[in-house]
N, C-alpha and C. Protein backbone atom coordinates (compact mmCIF):
# COMPACT_ATOMS: atom_id res chain seq x y z
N UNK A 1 42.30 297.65 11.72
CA UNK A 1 41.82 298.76 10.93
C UNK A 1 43.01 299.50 10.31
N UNK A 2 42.87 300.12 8.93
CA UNK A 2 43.53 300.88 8.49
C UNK A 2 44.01 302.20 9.27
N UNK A 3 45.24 302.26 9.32
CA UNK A 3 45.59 303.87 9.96
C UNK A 3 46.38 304.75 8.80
N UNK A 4 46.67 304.28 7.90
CA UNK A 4 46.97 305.16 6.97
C UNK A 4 46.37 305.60 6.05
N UNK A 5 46.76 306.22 5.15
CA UNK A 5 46.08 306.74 3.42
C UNK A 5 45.85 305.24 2.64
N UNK A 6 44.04 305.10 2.78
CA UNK A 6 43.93 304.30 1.93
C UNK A 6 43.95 304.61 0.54
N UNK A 7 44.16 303.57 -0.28
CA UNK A 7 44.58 303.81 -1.85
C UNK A 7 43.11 302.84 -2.95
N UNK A 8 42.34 303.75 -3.07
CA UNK A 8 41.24 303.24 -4.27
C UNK A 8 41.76 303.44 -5.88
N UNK A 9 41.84 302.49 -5.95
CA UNK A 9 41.42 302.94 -7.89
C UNK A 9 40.31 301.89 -8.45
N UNK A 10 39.98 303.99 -9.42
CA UNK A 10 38.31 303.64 -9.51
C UNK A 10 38.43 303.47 -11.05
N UNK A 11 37.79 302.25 -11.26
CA UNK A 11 37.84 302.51 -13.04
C UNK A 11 36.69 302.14 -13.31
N UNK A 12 36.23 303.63 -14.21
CA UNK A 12 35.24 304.33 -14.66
C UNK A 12 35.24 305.59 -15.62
N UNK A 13 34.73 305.00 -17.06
CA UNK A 13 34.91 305.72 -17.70
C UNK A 13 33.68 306.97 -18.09
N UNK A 14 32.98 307.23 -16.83
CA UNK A 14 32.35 308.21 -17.37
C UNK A 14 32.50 308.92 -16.16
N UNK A 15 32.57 310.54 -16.41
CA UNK A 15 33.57 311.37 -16.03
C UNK A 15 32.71 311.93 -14.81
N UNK A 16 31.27 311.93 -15.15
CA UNK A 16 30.22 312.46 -13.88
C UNK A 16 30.62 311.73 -12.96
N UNK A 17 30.07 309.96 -13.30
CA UNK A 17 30.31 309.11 -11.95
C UNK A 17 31.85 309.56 -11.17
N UNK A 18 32.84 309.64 -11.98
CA UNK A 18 34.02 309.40 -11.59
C UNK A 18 34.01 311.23 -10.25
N UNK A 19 33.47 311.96 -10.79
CA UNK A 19 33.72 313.20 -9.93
C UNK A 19 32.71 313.13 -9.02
N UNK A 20 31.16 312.53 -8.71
CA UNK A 20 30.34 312.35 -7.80
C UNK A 20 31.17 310.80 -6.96
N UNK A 21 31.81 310.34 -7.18
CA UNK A 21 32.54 309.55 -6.42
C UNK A 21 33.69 310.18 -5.54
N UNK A 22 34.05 310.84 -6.21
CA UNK A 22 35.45 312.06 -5.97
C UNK A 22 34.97 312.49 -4.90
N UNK A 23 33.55 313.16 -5.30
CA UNK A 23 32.95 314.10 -4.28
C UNK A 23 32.48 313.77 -2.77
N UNK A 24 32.05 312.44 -2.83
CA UNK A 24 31.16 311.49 -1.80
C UNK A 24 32.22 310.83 -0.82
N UNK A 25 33.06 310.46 -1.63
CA UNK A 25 34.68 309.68 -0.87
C UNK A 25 35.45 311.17 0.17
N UNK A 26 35.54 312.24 -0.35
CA UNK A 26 35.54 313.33 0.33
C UNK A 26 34.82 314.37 1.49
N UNK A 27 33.72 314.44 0.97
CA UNK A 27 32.62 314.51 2.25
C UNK A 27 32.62 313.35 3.29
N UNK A 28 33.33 311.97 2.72
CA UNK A 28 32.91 311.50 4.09
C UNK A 28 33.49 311.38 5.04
N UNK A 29 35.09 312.41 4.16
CA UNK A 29 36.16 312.61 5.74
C UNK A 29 37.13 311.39 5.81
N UNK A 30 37.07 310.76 4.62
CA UNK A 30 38.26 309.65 4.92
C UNK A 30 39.62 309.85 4.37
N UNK A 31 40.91 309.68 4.99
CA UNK A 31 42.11 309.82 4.30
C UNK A 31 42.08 308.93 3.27
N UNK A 32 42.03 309.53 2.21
CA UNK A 32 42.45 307.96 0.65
C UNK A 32 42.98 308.85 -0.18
N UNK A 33 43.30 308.10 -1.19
CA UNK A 33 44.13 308.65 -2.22
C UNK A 33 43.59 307.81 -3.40
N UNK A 34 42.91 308.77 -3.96
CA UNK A 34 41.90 308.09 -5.36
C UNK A 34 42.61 308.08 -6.64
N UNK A 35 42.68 306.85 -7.24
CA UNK A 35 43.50 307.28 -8.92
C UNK A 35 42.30 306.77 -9.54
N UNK A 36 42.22 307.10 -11.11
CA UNK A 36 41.01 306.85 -11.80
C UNK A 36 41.69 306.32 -12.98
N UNK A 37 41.18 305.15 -13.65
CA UNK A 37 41.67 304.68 -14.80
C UNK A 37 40.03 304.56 -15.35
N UNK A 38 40.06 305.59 -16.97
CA UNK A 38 39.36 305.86 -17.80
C UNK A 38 39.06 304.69 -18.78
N UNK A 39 40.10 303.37 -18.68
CA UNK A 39 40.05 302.58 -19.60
C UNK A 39 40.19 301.23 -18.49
N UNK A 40 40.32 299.74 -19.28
CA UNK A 40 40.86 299.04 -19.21
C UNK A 40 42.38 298.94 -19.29
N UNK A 41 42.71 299.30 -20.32
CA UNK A 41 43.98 299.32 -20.53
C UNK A 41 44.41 299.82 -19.39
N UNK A 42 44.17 301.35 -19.27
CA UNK A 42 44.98 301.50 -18.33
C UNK A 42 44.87 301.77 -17.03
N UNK A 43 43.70 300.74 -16.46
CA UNK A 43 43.67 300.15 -14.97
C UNK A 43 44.41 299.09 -15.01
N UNK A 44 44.61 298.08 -15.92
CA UNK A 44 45.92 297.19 -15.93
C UNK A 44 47.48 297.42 -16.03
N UNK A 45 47.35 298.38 -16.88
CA UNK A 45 48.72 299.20 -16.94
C UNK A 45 48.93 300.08 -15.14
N UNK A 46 48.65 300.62 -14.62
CA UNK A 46 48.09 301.29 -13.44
C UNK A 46 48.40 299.86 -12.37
N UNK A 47 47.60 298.84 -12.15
CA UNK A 47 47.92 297.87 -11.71
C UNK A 47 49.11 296.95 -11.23
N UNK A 48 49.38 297.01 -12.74
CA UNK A 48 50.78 296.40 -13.08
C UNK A 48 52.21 296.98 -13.04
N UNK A 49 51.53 298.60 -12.69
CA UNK A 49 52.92 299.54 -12.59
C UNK A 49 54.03 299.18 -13.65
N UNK A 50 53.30 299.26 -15.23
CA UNK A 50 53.79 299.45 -16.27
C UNK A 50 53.97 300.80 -16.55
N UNK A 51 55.30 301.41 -17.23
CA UNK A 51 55.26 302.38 -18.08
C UNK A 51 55.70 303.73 -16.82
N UNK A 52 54.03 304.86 -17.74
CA UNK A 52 53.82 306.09 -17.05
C UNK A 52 53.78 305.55 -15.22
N UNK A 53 53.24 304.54 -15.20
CA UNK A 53 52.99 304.40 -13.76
C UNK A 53 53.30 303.53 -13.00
N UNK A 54 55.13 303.62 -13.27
CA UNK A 54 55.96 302.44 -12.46
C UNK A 54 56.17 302.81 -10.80
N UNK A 55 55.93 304.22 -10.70
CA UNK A 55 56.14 304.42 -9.34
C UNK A 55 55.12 304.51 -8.37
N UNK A 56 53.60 304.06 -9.19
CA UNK A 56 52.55 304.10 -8.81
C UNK A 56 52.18 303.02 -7.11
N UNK A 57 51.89 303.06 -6.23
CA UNK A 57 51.62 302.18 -5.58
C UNK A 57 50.12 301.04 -5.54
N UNK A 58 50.02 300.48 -5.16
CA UNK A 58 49.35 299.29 -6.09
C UNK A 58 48.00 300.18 -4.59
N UNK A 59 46.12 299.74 -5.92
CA UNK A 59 45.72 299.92 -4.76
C UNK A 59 45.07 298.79 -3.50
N UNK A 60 44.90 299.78 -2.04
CA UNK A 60 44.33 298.76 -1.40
C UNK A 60 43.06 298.49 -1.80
N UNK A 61 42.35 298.90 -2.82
CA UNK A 61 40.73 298.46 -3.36
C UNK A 61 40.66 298.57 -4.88
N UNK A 62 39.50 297.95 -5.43
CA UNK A 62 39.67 298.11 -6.97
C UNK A 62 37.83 298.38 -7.07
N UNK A 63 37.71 299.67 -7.30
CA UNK A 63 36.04 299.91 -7.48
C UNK A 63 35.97 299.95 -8.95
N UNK A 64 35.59 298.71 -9.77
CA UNK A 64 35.43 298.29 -11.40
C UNK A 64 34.11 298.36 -11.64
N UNK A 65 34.05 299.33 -12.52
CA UNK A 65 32.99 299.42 -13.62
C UNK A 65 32.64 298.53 -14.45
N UNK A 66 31.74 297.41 -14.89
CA UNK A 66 31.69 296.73 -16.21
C UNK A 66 31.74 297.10 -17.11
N UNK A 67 31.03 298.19 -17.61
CA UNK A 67 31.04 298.76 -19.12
C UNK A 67 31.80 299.87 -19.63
N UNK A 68 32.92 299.13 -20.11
CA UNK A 68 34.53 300.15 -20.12
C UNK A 68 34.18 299.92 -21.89
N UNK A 69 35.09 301.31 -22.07
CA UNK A 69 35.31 301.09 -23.55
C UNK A 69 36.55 299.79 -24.13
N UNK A 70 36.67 299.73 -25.03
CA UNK A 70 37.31 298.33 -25.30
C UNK A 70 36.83 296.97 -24.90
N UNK A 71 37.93 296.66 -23.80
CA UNK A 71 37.55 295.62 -22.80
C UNK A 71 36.71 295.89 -22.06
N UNK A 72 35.93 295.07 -21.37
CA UNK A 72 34.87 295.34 -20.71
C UNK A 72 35.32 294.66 -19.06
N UNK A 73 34.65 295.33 -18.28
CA UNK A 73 35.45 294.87 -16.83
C UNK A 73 35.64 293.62 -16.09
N UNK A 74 34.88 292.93 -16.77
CA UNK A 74 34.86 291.54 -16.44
C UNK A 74 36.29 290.97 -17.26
N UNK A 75 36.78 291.13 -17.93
CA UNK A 75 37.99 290.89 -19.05
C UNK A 75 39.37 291.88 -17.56
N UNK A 76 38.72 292.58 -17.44
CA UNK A 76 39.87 293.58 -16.61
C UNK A 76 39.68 292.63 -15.24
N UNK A 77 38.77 292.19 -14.63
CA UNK A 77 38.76 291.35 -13.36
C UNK A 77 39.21 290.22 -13.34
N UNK A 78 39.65 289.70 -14.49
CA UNK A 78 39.78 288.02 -15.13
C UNK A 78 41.61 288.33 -15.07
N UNK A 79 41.52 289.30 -15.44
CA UNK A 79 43.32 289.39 -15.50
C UNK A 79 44.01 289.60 -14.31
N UNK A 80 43.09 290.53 -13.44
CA UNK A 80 43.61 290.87 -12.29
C UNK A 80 43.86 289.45 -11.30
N UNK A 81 42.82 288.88 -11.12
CA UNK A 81 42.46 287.93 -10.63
C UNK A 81 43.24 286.39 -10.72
N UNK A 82 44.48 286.28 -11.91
CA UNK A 82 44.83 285.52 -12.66
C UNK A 82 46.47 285.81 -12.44
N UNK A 83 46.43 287.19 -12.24
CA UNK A 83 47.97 287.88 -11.87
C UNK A 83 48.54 287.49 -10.24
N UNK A 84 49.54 286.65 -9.89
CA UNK A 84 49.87 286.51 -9.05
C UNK A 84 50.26 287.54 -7.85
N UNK A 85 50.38 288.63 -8.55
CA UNK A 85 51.07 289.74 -7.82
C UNK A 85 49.35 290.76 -7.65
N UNK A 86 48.81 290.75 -8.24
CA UNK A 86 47.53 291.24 -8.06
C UNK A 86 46.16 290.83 -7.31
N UNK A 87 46.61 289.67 -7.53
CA UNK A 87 45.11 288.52 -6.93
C UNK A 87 44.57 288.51 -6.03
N UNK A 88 45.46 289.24 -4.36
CA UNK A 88 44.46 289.41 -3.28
C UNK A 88 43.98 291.00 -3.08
N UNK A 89 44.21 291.81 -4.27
CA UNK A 89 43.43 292.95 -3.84
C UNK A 89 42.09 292.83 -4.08
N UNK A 90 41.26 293.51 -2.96
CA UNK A 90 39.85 293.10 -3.05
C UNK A 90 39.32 294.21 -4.31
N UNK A 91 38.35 293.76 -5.28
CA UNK A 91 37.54 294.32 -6.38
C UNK A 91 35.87 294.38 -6.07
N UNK A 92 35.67 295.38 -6.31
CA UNK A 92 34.30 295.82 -6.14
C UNK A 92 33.49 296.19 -7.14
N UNK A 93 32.70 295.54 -7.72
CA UNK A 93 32.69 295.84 -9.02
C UNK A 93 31.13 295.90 -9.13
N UNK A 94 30.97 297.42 -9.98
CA UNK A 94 30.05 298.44 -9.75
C UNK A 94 29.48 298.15 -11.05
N UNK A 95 28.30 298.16 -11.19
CA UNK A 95 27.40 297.61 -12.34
C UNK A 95 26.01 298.19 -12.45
N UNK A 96 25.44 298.93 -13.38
CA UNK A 96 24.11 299.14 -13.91
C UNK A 96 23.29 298.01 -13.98
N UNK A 97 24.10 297.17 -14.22
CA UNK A 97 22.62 295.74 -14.66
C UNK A 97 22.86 295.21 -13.10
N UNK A 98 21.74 294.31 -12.72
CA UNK A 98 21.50 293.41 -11.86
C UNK A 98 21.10 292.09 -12.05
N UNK A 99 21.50 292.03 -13.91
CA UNK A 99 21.25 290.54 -13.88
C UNK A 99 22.25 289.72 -13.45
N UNK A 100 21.58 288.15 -13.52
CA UNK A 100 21.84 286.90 -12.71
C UNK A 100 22.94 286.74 -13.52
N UNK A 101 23.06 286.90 -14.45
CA UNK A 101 24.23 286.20 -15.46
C UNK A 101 25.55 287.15 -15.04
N UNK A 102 25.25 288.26 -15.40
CA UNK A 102 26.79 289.50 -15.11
C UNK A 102 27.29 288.63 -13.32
N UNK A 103 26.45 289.03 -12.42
CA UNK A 103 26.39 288.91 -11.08
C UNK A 103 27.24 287.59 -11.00
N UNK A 104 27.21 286.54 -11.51
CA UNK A 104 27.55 285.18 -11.38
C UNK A 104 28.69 285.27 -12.39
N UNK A 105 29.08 285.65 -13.14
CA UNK A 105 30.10 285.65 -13.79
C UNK A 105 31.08 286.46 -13.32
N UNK A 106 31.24 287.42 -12.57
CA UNK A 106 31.69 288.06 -11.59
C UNK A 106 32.31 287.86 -10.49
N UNK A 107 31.19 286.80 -9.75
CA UNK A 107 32.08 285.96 -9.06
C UNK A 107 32.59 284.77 -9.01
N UNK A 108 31.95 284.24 -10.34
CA UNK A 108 32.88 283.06 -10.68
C UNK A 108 34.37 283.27 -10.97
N UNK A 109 34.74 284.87 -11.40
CA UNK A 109 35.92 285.43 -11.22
C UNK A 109 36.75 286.11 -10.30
N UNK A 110 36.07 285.83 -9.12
CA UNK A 110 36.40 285.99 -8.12
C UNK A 110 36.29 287.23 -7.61
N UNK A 111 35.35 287.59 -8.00
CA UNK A 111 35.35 289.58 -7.12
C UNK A 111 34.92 289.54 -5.93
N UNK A 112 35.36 290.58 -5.10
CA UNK A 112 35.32 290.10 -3.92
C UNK A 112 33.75 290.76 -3.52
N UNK A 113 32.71 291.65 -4.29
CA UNK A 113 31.65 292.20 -4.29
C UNK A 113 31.26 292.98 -5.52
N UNK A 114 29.54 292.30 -5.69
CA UNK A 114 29.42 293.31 -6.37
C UNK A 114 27.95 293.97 -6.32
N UNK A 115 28.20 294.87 -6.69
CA UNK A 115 26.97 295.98 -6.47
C UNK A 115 26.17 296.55 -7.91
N UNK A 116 25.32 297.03 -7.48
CA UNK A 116 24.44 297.71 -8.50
C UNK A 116 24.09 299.43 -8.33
N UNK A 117 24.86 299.93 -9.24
CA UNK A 117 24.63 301.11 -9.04
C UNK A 117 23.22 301.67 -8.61
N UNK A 118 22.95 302.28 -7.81
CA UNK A 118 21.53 302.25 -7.70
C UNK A 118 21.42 304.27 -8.87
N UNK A 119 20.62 304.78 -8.58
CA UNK A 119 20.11 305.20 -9.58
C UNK A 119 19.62 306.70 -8.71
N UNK A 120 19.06 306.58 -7.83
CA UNK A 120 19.07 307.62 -6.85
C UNK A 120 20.34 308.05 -6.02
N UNK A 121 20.22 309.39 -6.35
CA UNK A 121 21.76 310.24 -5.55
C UNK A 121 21.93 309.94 -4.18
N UNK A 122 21.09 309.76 -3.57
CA UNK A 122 21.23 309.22 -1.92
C UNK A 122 21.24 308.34 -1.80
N UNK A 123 20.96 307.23 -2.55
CA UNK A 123 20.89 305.94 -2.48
C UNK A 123 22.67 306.05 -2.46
N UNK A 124 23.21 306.28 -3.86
CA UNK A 124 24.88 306.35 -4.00
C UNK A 124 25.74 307.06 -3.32
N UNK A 125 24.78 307.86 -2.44
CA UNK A 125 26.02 308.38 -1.45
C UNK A 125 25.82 307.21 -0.22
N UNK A 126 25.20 307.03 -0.07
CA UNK A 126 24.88 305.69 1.42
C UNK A 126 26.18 304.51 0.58
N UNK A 127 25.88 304.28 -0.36
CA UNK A 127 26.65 302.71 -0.85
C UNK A 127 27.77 303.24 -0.92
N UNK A 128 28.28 304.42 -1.58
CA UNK A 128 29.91 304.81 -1.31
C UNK A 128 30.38 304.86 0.65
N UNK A 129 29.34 305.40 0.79
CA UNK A 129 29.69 305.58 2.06
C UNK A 129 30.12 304.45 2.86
N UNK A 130 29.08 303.67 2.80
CA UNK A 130 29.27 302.12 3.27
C UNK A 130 30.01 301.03 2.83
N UNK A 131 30.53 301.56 1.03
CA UNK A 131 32.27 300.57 0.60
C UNK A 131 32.95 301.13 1.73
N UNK A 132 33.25 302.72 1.89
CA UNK A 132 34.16 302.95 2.12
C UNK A 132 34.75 302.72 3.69
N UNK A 133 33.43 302.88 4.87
CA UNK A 133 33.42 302.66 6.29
C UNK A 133 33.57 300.89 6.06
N UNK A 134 33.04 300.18 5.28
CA UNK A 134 33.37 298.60 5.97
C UNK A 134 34.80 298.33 4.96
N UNK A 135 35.58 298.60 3.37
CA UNK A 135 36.31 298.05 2.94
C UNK A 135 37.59 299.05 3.19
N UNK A 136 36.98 300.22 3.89
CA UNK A 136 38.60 301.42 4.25
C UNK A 136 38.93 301.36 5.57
N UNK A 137 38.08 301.11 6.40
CA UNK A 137 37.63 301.38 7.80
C UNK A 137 38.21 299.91 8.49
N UNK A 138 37.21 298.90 8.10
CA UNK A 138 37.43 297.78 9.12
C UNK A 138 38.20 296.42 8.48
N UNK A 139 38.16 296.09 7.21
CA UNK A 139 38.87 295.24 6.27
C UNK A 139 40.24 295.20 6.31
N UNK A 140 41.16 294.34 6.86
CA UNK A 140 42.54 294.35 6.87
C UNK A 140 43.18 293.75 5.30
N UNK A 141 44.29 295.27 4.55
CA UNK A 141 44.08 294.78 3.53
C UNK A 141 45.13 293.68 3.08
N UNK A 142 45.11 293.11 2.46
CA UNK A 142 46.25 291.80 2.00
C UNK A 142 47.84 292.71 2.03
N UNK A 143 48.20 291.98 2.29
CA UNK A 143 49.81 292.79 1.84
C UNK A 143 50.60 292.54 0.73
N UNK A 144 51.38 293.71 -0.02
CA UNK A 144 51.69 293.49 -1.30
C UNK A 144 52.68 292.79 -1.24
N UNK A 145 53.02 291.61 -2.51
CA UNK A 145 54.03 290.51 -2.79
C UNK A 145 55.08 291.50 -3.20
């Protein structure tokens, strides 16, 4: 099990989800340290500890949104996934649709889960709750190259 400050980055570009996540990851009492990338771009940039965010530390989770402006998250999971230095962080990738096609293309790219936003507020505090107790809690995370 983790004993330190786990490290999420959440990329999600809409600003409610991103602060009811904020909010839920906090109530549930866990040490983490949340960064938020608003784009594609720059959850890869963020990632890659390009640029503004060379001193950034890489995270132990990747909670991906599909429907990013620009690129879309499946394009952002394809890269990650493809990057040698990136490839065993686990991705969780958070989705409105529940179709068969997104779902399977997803993990034909190797994500390590993916979910469906559900739609009810308690429903999304239980599923944050439960990334965060089984992928913060009990998941030993890869170690960085």
């Amino acid at each position: 099990m983790m004993s330190r400050v786990a490290r999420i980055l959440l990329v999600e570009d809409n600003s409610a989800d991103v602060r009811l996540v904020e909010e839920i990851f906090s109530d549930a009492g866990l040490h983490f340290q949340l960064q938020v990338a608003r784009s594609s771009a720059q959850a890869l940039s963020m990632l890659r500890q390009e640029g503004d965010h060379s001193n950034l530390d890489r995270p132990d989770i990747v909670l991906l949104d599909l429907n990013l402006p620009e690129t879309n998250g499946r394009e952002v999971l394809q890269q990650l996934k493809q990057d040698p230095r990136l490839k065993r962080i686990p991705v969780i990738v958070l989705s409105a649709s529940n179709a068969a096609r997104d779902v399977a293309a997803c993990y034909d790219l190797h994500a390590n889960a993916y979910v469906t936003k559900p739609s009810d507020l308690e429903e999304l505090i239980r599923l944050v709750e439960s990334i965060s107790v089984f992928w913060l809690q009990f998941v030993e995370p890869p170690p960085q190259l």
